[in-house]
C-alpha atoms as a PDB file:
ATOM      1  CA  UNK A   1       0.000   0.000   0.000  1.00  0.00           C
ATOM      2  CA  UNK A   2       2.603   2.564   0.678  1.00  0.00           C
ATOM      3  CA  UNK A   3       4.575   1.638  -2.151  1.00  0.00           C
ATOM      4  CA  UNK A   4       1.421   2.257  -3.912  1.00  0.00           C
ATOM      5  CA  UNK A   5       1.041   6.303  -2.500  1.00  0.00           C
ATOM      6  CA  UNK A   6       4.762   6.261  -3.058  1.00  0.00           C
ATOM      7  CA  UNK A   7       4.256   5.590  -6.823  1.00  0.00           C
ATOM      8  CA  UNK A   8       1.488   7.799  -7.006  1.00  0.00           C
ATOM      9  CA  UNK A   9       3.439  10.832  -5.321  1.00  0.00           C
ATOM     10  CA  UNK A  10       5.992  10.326  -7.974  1.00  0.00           C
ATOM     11  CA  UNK A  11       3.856  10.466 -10.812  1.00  0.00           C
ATOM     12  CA  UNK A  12       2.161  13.356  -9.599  1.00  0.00           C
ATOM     13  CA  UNK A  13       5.349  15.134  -8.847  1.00  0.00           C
ATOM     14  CA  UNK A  14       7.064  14.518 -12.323  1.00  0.00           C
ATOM     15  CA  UNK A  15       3.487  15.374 -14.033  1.00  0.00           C
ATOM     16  CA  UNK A  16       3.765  18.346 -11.926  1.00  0.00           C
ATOM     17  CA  UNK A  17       7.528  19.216 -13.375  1.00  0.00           C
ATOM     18  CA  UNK A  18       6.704  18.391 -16.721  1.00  0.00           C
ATOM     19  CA  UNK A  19       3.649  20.900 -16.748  1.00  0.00           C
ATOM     20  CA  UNK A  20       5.949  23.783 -15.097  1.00  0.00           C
ATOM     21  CA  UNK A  21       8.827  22.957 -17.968  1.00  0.00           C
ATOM     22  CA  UNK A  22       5.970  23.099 -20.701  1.00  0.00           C
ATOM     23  CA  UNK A  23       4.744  26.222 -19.605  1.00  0.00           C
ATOM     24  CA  UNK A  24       8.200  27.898 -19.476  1.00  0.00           C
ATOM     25  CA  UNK A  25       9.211  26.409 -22.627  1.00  0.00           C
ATOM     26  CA  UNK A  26       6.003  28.195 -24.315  1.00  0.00           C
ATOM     27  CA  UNK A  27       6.367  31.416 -21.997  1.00  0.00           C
ATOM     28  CA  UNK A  28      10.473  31.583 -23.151  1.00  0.00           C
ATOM     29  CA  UNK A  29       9.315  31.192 -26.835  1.00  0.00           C
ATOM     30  CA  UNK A  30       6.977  33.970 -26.316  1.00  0.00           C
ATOM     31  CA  UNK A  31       9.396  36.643 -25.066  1.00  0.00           C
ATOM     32  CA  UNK A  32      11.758  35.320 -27.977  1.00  0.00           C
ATOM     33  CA  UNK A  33       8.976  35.781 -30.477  1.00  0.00           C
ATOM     34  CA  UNK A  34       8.179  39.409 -29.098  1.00  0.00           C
ATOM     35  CA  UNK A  35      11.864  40.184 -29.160  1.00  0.00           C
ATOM     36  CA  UNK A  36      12.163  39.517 -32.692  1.00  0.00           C
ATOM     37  CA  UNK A  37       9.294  40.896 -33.663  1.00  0.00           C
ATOM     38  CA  UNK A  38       9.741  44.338 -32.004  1.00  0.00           C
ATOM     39  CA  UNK A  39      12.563  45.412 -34.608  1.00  0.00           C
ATOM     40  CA  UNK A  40       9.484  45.001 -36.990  1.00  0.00           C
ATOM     41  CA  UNK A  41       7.060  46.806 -35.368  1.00  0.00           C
ATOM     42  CA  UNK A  42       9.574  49.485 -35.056  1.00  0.00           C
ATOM     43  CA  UNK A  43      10.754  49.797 -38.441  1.00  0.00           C
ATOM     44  CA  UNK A  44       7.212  50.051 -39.808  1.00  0.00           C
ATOM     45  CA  UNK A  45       6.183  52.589 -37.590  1.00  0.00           C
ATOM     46  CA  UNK A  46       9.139  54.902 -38.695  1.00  0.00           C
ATOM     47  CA  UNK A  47       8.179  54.151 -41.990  1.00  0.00           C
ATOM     48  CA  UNK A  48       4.261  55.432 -41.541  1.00  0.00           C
ATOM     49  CA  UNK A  49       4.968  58.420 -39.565  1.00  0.00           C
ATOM     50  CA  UNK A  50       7.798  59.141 -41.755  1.00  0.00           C
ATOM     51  CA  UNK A  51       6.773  62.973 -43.557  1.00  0.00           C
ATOM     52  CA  UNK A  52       7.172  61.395 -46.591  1.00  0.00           C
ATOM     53  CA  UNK A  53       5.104  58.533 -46.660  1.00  0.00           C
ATOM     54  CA  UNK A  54       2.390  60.302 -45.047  1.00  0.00           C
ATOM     55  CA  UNK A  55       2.584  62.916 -47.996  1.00  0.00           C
ATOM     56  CA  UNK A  56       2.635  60.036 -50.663  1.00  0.00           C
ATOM     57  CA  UNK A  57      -0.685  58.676 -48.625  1.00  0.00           C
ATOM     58  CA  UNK A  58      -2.526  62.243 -48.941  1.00  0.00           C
ATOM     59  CA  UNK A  59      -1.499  62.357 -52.733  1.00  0.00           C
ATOM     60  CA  UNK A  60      -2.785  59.126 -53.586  1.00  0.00           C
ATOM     61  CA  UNK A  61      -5.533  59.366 -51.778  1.00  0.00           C
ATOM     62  CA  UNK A  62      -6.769  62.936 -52.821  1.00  0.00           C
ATOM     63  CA  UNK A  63      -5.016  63.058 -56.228  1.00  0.00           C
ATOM     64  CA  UNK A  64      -7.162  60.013 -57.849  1.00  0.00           C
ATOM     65  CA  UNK A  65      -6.639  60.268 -61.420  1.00  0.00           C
ATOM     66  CA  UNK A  66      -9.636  60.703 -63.526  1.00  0.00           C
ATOM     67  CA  UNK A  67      -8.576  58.857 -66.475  1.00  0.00           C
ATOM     68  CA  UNK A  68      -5.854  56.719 -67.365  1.00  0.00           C
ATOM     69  CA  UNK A  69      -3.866  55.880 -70.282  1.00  0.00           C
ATOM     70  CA  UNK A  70      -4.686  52.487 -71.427  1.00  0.00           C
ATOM     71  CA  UNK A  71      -5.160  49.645 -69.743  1.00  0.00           C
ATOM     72  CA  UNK A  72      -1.649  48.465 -69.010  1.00  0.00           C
ATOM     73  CA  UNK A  73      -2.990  48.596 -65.243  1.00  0.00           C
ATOM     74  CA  UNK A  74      -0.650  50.933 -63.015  1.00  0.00           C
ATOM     75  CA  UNK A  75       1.920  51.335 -65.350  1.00  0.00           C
ATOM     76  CA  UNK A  76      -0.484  53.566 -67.598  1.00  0.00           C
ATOM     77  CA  UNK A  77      -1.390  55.999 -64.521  1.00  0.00           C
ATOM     78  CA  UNK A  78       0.477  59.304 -64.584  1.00  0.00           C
ATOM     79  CA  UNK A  79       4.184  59.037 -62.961  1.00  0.00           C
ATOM     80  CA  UNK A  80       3.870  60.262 -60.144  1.00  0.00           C
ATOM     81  CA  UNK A  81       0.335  59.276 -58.746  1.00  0.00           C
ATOM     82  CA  UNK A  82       2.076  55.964 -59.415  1.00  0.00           C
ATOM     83  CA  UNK A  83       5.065  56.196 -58.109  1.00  0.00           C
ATOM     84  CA  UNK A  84       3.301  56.916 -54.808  1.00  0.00           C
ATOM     85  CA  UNK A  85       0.520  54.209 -55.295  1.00  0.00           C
ATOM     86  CA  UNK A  86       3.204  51.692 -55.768  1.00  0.00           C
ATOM     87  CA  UNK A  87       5.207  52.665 -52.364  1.00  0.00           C
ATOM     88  CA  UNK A  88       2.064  52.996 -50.478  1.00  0.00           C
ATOM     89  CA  UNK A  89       0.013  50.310 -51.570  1.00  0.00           C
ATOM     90  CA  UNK A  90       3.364  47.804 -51.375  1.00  0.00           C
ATOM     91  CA  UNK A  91       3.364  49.235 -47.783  1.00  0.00           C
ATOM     92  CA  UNK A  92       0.134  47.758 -47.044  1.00  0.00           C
ATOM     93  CA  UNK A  93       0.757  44.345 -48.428  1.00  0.00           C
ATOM     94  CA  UNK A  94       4.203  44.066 -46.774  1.00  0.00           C
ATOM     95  CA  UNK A  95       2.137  44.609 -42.984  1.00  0.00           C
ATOM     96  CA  UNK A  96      -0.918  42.315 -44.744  1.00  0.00           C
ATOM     97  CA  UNK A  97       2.256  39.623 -45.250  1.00  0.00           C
ATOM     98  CA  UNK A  98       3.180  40.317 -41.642  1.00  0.00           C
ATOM     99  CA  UNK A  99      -0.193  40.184 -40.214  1.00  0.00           C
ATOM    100  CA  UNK A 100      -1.503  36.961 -42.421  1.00  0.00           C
ATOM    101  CA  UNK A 101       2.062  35.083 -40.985  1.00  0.00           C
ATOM    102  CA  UNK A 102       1.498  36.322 -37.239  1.00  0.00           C
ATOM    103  CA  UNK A 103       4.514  38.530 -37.193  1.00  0.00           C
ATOM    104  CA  UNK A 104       2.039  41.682 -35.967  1.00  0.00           C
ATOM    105  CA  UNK A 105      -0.966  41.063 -34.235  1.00  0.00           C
ATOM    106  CA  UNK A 106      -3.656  41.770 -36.929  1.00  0.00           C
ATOM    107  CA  UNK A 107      -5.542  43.990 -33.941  1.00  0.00           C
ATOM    108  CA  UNK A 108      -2.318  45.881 -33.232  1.00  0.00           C
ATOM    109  CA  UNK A 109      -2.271  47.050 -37.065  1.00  0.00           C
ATOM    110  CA  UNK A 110      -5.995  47.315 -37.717  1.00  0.00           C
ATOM    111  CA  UNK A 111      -6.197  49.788 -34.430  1.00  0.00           C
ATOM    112  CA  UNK A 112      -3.204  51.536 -35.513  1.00  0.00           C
ATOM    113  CA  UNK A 113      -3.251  51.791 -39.296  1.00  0.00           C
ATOM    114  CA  UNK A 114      -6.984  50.561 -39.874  1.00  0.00           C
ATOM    115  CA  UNK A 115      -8.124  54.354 -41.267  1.00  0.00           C
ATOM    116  CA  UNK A 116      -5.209  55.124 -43.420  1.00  0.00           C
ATOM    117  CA  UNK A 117      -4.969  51.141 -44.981  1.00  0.00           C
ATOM    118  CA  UNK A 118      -8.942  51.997 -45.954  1.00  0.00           C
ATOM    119  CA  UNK A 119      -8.359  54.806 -47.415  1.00  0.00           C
ATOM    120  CA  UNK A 120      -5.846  54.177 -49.699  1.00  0.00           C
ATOM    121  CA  UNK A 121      -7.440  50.813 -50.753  1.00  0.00           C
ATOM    122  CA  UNK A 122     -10.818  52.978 -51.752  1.00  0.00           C
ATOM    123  CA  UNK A 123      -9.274  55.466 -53.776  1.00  0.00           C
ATOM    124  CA  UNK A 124      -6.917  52.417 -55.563  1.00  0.00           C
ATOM    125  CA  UNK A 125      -8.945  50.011 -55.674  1.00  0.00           C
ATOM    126  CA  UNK A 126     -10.359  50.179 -58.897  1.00  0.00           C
ATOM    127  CA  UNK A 127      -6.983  50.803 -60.194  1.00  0.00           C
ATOM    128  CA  UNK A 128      -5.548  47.797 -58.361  1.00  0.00           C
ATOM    129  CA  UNK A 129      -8.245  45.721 -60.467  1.00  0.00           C
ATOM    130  CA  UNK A 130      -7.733  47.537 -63.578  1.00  0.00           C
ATOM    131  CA  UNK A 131      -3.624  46.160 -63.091  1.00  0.00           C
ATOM    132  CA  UNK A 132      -5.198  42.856 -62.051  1.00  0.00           C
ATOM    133  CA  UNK A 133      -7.191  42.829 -65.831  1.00  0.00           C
ATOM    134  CA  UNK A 134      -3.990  43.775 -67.316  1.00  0.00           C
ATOM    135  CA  UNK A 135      -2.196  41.162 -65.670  1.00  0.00           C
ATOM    136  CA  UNK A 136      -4.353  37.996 -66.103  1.00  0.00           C
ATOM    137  CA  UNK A 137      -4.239  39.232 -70.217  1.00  0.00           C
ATOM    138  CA  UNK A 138      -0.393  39.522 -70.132  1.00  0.00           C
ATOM    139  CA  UNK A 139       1.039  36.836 -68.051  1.00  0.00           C
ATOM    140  CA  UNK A 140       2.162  33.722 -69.416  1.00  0.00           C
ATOM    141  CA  UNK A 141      -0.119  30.624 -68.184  1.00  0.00           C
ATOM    142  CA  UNK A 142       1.497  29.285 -64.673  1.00  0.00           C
ATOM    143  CA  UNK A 143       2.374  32.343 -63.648  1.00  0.00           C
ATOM    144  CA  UNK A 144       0.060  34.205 -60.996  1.00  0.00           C
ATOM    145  CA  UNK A 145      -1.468  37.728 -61.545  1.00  0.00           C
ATOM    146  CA  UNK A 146      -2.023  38.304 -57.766  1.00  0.00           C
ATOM    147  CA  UNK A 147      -1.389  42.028 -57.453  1.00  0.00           C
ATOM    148  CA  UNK A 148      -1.310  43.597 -53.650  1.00  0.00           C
ATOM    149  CA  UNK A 149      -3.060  40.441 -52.498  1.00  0.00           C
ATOM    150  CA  UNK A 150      -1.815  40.497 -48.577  1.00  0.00           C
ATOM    151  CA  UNK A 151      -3.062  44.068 -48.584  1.00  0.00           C
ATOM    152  CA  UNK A 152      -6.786  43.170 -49.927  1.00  0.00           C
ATOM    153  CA  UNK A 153      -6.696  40.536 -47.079  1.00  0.00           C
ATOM    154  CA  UNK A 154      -5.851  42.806 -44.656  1.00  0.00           C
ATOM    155  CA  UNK A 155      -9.265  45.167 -46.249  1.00  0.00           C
ATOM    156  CA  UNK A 156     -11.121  41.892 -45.656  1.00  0.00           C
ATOM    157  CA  UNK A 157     -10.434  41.655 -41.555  1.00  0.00           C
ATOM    158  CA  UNK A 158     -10.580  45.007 -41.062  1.00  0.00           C
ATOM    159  CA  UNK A 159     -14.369  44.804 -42.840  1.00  0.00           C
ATOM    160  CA  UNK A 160     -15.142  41.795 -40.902  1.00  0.00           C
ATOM    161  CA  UNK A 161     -14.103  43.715 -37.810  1.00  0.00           C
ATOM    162  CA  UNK A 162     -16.689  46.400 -38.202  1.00  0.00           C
ATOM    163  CA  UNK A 163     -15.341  48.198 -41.400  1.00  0.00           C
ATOM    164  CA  UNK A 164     -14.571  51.952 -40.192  1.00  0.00           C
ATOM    165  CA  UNK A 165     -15.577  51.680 -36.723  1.00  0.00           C
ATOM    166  CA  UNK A 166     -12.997  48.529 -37.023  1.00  0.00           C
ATOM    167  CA  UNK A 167      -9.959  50.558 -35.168  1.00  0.00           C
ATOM    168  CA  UNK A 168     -11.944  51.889 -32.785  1.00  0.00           C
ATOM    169  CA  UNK A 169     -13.540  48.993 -31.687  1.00  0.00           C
ATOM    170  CA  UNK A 170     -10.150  46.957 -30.721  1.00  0.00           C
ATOM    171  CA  UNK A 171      -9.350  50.344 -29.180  1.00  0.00           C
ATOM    172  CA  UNK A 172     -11.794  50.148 -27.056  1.00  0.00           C
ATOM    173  CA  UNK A 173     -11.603  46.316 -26.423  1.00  0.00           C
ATOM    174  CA  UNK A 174      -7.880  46.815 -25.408  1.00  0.00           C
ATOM    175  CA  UNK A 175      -9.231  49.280 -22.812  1.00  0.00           C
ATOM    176  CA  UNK A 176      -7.627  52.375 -24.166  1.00  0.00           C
ATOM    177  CA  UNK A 177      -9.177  55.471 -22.662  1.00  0.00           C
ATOM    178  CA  UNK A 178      -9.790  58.508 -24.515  1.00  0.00           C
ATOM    179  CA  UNK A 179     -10.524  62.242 -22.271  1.00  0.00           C
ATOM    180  CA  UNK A 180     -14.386  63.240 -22.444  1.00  0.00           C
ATOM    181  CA  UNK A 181     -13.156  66.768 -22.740  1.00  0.00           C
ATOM    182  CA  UNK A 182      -9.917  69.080 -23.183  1.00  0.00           C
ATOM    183  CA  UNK A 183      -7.707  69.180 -20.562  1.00  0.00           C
ATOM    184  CA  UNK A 184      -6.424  72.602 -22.027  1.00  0.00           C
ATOM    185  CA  UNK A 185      -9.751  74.592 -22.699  1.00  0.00           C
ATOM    186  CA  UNK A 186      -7.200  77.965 -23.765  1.00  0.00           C
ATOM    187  CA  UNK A 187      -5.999  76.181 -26.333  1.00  0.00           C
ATOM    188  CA  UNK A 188      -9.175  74.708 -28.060  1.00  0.00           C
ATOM    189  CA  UNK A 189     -11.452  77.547 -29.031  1.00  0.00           C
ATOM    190  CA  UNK A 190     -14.956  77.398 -30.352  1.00  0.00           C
ATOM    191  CA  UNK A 191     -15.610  77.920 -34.216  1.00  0.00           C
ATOM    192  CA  UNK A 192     -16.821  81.310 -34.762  1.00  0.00           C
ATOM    193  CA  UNK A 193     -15.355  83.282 -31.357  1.00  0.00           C
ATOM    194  CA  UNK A 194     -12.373  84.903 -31.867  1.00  0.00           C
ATOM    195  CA  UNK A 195     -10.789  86.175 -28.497  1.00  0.00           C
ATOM    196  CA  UNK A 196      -9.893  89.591 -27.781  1.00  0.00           C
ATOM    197  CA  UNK A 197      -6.822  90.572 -27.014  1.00  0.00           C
END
């Protein structure tokens, strides 16, 4: 009998050991995983707050162009409103790639970069299918047409998370609190008073 609690001591213990070594071994790959991912994270935020790449956003986003040139997809769109649609819209399918493989947390870049990733892909989109067209006509069989297909992806979750109110939905999920008024009422002035001085 009390080789019998004996045995069952042991097994408990060395279940007991084997969970704790599981769950560091998961908890160590974790912190390794965030530790490579943060150069990442980094790297793209540069990139979107960069004055730049914000200006190349505005341009394609208010600068449509009313007619093309053809139908050679983006390669028959004015220079520079393609120029900026490529850098942009490659932007958005290099984070869709990072999001799709689990590099970024898809509600870290849908919270941070839902707004601006919309609004780029309505004012391209119909060019991004126009360069699809021209693809699928051109390409030799066996080769794929795909054009910014991580980015439409990425279009896809953020409209299955709520479309526009997408961001600020996992904003408010993750608890982030936002002020119900200014803090600084001299510096926020109503429309239409001017102050006297």
């Amino acid at each position: 009998m009390d080789s019998n609690i004996l045995s069952l001591v042991s097994v408990t213990i060395a279940f007991i050991a084997v969970a704790v070594t599981t769950w560091q071994v998961r908890a160590n790959a974790r912190s390794a995983e965030r530790s490579h991912t943060l150069p990442v994270i980094s790297e793209t935020f540069r990139e979107f707050r960069s004055t730049e790449f914000r200006t190349r956003i505005a341009y394609v986003v208010t600068k449509i162009p009313a007619t093309t040139r053809g139908t050679r997809g983006f390669s028959s769109l004015p220079r520079k409103w393609r120029e900026d649609a490529y850098e942009v819209c490659y932007f958005f399918d290099y984070l869709g790639v990072l999001v799709r493989f689990g590099i970024i947390r898809e509600e870290l870049a849908i919270s941070l970069w839902g707004t601006a990733i919309m609004q780029v892909w309505l004012a391209a989109e119909p060019l991004i299918f126009m360069e699809r067209a021209y693809r699928r006509q051109t390409y030799p069989t066996g080769i794929s047409p795909g054009f910014l297909v991580y980015y439409e992806d990425l279009v896809c979750h953020i409209m299955e998370r709520g479309g526009r109110d997408a961001p600020r939905r996992i904003q408010q999920r993750s608890g982030l609190r936002q002020l119900d008024q200014p803090l600084n009422r001299l510096t926020v002035r109503p429309v239409g008073k001017v102050r006297n001085t």
